[in-house]
Protein backbone atom coordinates (compact mmCIF):
# COMPACT_ATOMS: atom_id res chain seq x y z
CA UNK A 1 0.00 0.00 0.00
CA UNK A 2 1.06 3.33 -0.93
CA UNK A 3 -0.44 6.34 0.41
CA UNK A 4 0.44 10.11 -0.70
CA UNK A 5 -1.51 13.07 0.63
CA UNK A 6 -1.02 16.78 0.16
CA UNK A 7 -3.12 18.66 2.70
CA UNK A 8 -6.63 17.03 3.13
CA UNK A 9 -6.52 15.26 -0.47
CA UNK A 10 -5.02 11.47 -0.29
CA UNK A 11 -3.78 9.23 -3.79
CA UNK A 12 -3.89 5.10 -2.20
CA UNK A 13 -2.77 2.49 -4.17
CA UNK A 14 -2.65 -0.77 -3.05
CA UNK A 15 -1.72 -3.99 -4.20
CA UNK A 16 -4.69 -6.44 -4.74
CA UNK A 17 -2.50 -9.54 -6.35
CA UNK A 18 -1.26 -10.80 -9.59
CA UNK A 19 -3.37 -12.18 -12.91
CA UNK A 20 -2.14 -13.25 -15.83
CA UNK A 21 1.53 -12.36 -14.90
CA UNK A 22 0.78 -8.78 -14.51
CA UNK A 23 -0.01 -6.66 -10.76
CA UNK A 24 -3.06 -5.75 -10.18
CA UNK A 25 -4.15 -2.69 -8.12
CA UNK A 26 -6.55 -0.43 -6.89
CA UNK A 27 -6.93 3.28 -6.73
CA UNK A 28 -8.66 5.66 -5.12
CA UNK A 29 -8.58 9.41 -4.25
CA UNK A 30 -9.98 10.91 -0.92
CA UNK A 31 -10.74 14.23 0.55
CA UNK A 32 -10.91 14.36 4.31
CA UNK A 33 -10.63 10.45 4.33
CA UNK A 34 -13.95 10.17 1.79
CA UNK A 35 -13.92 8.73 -1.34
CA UNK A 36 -13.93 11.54 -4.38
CA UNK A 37 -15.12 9.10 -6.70
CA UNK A 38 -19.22 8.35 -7.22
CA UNK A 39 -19.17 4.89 -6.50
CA UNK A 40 -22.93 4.89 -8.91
CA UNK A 41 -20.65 5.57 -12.00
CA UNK A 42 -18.35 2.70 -11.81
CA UNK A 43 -18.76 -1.03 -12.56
CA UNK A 44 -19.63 -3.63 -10.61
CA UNK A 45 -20.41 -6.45 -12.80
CA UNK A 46 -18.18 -9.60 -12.43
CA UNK A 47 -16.47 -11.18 -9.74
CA UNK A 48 -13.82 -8.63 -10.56
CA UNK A 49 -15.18 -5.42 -10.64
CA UNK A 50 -17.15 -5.94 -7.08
CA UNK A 51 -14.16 -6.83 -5.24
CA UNK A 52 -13.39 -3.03 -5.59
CA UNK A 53 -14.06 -0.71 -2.17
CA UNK A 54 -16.45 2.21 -2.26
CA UNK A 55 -14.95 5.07 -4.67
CA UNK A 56 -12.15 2.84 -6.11
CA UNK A 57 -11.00 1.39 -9.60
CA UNK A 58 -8.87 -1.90 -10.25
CA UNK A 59 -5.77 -1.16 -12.72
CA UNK A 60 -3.60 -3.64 -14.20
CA UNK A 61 0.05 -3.14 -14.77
CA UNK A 62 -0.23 -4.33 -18.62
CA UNK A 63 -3.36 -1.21 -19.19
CA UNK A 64 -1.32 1.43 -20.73
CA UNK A 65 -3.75 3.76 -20.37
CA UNK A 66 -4.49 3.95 -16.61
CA UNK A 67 -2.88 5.76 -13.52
CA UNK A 68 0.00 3.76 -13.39
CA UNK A 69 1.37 3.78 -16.32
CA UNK A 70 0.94 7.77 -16.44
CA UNK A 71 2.97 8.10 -13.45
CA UNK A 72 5.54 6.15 -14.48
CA UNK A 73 5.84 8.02 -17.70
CA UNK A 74 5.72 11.37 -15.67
CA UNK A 75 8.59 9.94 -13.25
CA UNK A 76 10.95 8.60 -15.96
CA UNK A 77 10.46 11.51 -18.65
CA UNK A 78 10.33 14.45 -15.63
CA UNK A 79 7.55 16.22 -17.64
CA UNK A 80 3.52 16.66 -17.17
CA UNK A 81 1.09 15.34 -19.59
CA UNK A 82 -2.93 15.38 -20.37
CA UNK A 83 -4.90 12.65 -21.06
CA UNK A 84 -7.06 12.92 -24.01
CA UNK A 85 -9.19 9.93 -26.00
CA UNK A 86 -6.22 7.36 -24.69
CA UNK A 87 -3.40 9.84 -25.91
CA UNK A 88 -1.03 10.96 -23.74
CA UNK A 89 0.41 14.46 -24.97
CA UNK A 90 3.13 15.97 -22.99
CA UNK A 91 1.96 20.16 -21.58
């Protein structure tokens, strides 16, 4: 588990296991130790998706195109970027 916070906002990752080779986590973001994200709006079908908490999503280290892989190419490259359609486009 990984937990950053700057003031009353809070990034958690935690580890949740492996599949197919790959790590699996989940994410969430809080403010004043509540979830920001509306639990209605994400999935819950499958024996995967409902083993998320309240207010979290499940990433996989192969999705190229979720938090993880974002921070990594923020860390490595030193530069910010904006996600747009699945592009990544450096600011």
């Amino acid at each position: 588990m990984a937990k950053l916070y700057s003031g009353n906002l809070n990034l958690e990752i935690n580890f949740t296991g492996f599949s197919a080779g790959e790590i699996d986590y989940e994410i969430s973001f809080f403010w004043k130790e509540n979830p920001i994200v509306d639990d209605s709006i994400l999935k819950r079908e499958g024996s995967y998706w409902e083993k998320r908490k309240k207010g979290s999503f499940l990433a996989s280290e192969s999705d190229h195109d979720t938090l993880i892989y974002i921070l990594e190419k923020v860390m490595k490259e030193d530069k910010s970027y904006i996600v747009r359609q699945k592009s990544f486009v450096p600011n």
